[in-house]
N, C-alpha and C. Protein backbone atom coordinates (compact mmCIF):
# COMPACT_ATOMS: atom_id res chain seq x y z
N UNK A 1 89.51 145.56 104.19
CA UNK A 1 90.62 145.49 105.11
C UNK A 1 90.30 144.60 106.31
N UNK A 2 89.57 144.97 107.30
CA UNK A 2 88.78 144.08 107.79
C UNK A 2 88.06 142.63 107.41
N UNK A 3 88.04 142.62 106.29
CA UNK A 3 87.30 141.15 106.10
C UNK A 3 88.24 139.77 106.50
N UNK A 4 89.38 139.61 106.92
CA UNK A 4 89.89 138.61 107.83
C UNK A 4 89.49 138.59 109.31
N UNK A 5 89.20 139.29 109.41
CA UNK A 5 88.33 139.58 111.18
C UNK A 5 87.10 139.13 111.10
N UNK A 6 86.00 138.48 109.59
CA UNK A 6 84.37 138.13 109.83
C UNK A 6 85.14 136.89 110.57
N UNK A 7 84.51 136.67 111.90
CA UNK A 7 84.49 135.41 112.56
C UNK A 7 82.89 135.02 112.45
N UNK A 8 82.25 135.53 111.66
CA UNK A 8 81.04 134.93 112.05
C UNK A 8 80.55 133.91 110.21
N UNK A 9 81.66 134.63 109.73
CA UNK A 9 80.98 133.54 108.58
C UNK A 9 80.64 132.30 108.40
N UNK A 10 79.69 131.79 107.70
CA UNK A 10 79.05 130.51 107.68
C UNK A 10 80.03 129.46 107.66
N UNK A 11 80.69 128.40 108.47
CA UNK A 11 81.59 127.29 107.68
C UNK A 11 80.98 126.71 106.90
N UNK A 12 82.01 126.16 106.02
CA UNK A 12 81.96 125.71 105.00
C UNK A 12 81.39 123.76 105.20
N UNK A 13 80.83 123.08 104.55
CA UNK A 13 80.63 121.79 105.15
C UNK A 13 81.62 121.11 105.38
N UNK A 14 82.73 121.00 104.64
CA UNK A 14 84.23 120.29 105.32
C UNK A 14 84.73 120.84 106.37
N UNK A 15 84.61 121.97 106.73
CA UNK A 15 84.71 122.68 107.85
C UNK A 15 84.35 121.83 109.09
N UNK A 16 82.68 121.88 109.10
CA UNK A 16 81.68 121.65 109.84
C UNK A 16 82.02 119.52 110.37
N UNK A 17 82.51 119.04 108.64
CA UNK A 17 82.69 117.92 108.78
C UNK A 17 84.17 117.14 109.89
N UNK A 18 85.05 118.36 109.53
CA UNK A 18 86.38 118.27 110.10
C UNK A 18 85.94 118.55 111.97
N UNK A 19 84.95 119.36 112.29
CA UNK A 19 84.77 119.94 113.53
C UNK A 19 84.51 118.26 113.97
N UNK A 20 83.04 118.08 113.75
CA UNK A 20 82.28 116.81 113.91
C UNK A 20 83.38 115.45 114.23
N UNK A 21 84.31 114.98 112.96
CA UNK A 21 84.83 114.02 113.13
C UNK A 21 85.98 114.30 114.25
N UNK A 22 87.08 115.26 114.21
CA UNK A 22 87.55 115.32 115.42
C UNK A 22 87.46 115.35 116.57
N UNK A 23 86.14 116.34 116.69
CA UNK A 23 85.45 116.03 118.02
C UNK A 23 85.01 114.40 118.48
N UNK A 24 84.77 114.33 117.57
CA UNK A 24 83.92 112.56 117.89
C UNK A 24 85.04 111.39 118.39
N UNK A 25 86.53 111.82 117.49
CA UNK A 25 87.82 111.01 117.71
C UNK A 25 88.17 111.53 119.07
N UNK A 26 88.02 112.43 119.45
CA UNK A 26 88.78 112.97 120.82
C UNK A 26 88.01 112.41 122.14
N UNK A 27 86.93 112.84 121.49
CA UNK A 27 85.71 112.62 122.54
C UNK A 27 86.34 110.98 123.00
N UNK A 28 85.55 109.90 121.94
CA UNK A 28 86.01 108.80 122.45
C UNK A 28 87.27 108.71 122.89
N UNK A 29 88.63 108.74 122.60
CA UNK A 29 89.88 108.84 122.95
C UNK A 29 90.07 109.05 124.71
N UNK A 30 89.30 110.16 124.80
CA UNK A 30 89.27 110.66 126.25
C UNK A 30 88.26 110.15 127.36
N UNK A 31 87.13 109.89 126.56
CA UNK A 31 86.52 108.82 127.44
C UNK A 31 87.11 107.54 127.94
N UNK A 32 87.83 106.81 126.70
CA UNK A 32 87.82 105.73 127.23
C UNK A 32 89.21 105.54 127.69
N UNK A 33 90.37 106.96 127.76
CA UNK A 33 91.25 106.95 129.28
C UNK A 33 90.51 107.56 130.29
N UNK A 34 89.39 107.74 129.99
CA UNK A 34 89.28 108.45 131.55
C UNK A 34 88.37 107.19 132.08
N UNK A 35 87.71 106.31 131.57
CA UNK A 35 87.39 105.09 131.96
C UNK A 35 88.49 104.32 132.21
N UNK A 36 89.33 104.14 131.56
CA UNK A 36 90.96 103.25 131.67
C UNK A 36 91.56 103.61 132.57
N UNK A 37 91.86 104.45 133.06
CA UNK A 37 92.11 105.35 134.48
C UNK A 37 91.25 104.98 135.53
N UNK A 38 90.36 104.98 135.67
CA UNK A 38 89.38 104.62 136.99
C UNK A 38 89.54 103.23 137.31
N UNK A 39 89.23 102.61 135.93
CA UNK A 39 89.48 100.90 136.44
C UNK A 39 90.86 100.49 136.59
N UNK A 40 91.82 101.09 136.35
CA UNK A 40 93.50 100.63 136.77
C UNK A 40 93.14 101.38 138.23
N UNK A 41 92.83 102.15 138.81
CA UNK A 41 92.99 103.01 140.12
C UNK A 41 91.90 101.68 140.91
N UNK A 42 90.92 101.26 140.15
CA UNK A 42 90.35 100.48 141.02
C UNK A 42 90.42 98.93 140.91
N UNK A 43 91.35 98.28 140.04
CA UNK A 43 91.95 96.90 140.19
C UNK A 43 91.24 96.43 138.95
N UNK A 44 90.57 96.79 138.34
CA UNK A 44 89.33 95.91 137.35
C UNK A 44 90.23 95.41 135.85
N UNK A 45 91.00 94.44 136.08
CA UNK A 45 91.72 93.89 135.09
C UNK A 45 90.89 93.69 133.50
N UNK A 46 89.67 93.03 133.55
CA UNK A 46 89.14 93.12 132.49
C UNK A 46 88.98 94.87 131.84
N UNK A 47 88.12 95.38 132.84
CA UNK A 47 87.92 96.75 132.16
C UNK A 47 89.13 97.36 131.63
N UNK A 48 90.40 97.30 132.18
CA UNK A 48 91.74 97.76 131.96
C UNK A 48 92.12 97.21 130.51
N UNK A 49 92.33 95.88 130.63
CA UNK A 49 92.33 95.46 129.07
C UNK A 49 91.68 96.09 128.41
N UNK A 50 90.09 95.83 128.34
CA UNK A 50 89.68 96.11 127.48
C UNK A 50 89.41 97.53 127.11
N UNK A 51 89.83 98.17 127.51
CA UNK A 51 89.81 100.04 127.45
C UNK A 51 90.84 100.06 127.29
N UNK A 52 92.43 99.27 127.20
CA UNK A 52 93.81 99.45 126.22
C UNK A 52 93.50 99.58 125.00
N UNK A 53 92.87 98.10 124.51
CA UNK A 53 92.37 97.82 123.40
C UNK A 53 91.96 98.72 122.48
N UNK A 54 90.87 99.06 123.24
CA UNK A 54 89.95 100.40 122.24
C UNK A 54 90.69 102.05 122.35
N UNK A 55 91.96 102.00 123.23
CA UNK A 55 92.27 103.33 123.10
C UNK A 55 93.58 103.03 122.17
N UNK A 56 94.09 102.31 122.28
CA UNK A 56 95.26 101.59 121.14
C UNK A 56 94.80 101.93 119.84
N UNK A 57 93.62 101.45 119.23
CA UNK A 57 92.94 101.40 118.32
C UNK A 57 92.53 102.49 117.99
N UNK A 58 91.92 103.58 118.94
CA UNK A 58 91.46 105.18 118.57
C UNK A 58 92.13 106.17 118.43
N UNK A 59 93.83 105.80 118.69
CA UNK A 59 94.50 106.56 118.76
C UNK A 59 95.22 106.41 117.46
N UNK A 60 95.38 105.30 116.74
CA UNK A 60 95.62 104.94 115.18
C UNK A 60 94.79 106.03 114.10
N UNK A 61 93.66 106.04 114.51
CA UNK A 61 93.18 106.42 113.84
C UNK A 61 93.06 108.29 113.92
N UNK A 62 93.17 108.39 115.09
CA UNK A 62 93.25 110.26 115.42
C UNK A 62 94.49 110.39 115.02
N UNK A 63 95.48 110.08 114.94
CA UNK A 63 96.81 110.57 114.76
C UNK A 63 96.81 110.69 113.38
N UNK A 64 96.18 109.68 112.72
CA UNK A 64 95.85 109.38 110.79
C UNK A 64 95.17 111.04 110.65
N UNK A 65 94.25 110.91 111.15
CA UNK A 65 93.07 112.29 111.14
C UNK A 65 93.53 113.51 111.40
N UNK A 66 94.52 113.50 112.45
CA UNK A 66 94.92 114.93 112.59
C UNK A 66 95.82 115.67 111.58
N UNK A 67 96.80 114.42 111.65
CA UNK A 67 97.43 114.83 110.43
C UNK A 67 97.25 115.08 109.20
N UNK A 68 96.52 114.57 108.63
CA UNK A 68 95.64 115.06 107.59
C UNK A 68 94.96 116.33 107.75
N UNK A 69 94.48 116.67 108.76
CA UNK A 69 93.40 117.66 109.04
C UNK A 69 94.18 119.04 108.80
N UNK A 70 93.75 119.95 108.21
CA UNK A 70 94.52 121.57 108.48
C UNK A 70 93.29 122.61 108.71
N UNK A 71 92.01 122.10 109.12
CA UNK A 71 91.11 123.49 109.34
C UNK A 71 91.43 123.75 110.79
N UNK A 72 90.71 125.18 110.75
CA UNK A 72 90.76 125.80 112.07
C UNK A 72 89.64 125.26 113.22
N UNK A 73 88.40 124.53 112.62
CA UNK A 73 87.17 123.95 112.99
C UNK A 73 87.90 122.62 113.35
N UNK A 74 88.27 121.99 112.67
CA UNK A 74 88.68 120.36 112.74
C UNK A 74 89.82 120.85 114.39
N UNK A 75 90.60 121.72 114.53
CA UNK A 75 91.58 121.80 115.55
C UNK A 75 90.28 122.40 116.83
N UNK A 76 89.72 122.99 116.62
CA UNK A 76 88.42 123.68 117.51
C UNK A 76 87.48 122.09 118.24
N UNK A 77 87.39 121.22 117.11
CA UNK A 77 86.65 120.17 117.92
C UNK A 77 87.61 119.07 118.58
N UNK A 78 88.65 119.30 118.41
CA UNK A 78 89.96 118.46 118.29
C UNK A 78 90.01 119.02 120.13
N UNK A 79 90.06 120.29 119.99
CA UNK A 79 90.29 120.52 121.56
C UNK A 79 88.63 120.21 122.53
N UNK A 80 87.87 120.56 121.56
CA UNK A 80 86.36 120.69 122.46
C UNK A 80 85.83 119.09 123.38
N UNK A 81 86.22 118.01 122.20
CA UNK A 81 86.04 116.75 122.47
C UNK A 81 86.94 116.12 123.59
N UNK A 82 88.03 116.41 123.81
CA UNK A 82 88.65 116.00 124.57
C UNK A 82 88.02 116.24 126.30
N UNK A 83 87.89 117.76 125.81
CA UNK A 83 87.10 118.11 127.35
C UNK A 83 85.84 117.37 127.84
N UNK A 84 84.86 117.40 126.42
CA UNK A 84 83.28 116.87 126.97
C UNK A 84 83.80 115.23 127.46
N UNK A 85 84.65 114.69 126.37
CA UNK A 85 84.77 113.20 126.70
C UNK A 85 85.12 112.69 127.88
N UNK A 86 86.15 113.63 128.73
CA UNK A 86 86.43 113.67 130.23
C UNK A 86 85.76 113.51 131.10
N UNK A 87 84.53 114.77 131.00
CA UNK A 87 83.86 115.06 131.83
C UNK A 87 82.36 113.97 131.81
N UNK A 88 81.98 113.40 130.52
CA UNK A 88 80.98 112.91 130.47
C UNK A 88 81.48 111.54 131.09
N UNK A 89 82.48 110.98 130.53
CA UNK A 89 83.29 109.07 131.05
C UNK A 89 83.46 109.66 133.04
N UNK A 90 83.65 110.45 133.79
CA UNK A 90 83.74 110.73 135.16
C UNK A 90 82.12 110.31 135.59
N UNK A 91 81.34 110.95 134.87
CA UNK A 91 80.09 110.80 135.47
C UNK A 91 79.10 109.32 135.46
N UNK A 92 80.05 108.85 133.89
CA UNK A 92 79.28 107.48 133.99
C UNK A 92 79.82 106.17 134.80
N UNK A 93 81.38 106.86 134.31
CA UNK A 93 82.00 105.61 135.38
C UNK A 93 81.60 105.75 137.13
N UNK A 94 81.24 106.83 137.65
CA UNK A 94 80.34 106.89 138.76
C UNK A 94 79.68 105.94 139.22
N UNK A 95 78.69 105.57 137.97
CA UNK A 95 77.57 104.71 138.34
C UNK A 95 77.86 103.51 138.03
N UNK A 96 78.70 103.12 137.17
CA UNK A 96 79.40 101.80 136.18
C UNK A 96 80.32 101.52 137.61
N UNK A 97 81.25 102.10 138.24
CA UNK A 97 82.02 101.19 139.26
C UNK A 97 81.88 101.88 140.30
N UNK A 98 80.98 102.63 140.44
CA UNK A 98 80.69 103.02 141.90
C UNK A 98 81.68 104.15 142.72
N UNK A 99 81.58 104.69 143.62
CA UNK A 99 82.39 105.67 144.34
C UNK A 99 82.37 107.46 143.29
């Protein structure tokens, strides 16, 4: 009766694979608006381009991925990546444009 409640069972490797690649799509996605964001706030026309470019491009491909995707892991890294990618692109763009 209970056995829909094991949250601790092993995932499965498509599982594990679905976590990984979404996370990895989000991650970048969110880095490189949260880099694309800093350099439009701070005038840097090249960086702006070129962080359209690559989020134009990453977002082709996550939208391909999600939709495809139906695990509960693949939606788990789908949200997890977005956050780390935020927080990690704030700290580098720090040192990359200063302030």
């Amino acid at each position: 009766m209970f056995a829909m409640w094991n949250v601790w069972k092993r995932p499965s490797k498509a599982d594990t694979r679905d976590f990984f690649l979404l996370m990895g799509c989000q991650f970048l996605s969110y880095f490189i608006y949260s880099v694309n964001a800093r350099a439009l706030a701070q005038g840097r026309m090249a960086w702006t381009f070129f962080t359209d470019l690559i989020f134009a491009a990453a977002n082709y491909t996550i939208i391909k991925q999600v939709s495809e995707n139906k695990s509960a892991m693949g939606r788990l890294g789908y949200v997890l990546g977005g956050s780390f990618g935020s927080v990690l692109a704030i700290l580098l763009t720090k040192k990359l444009f200063g302030q």
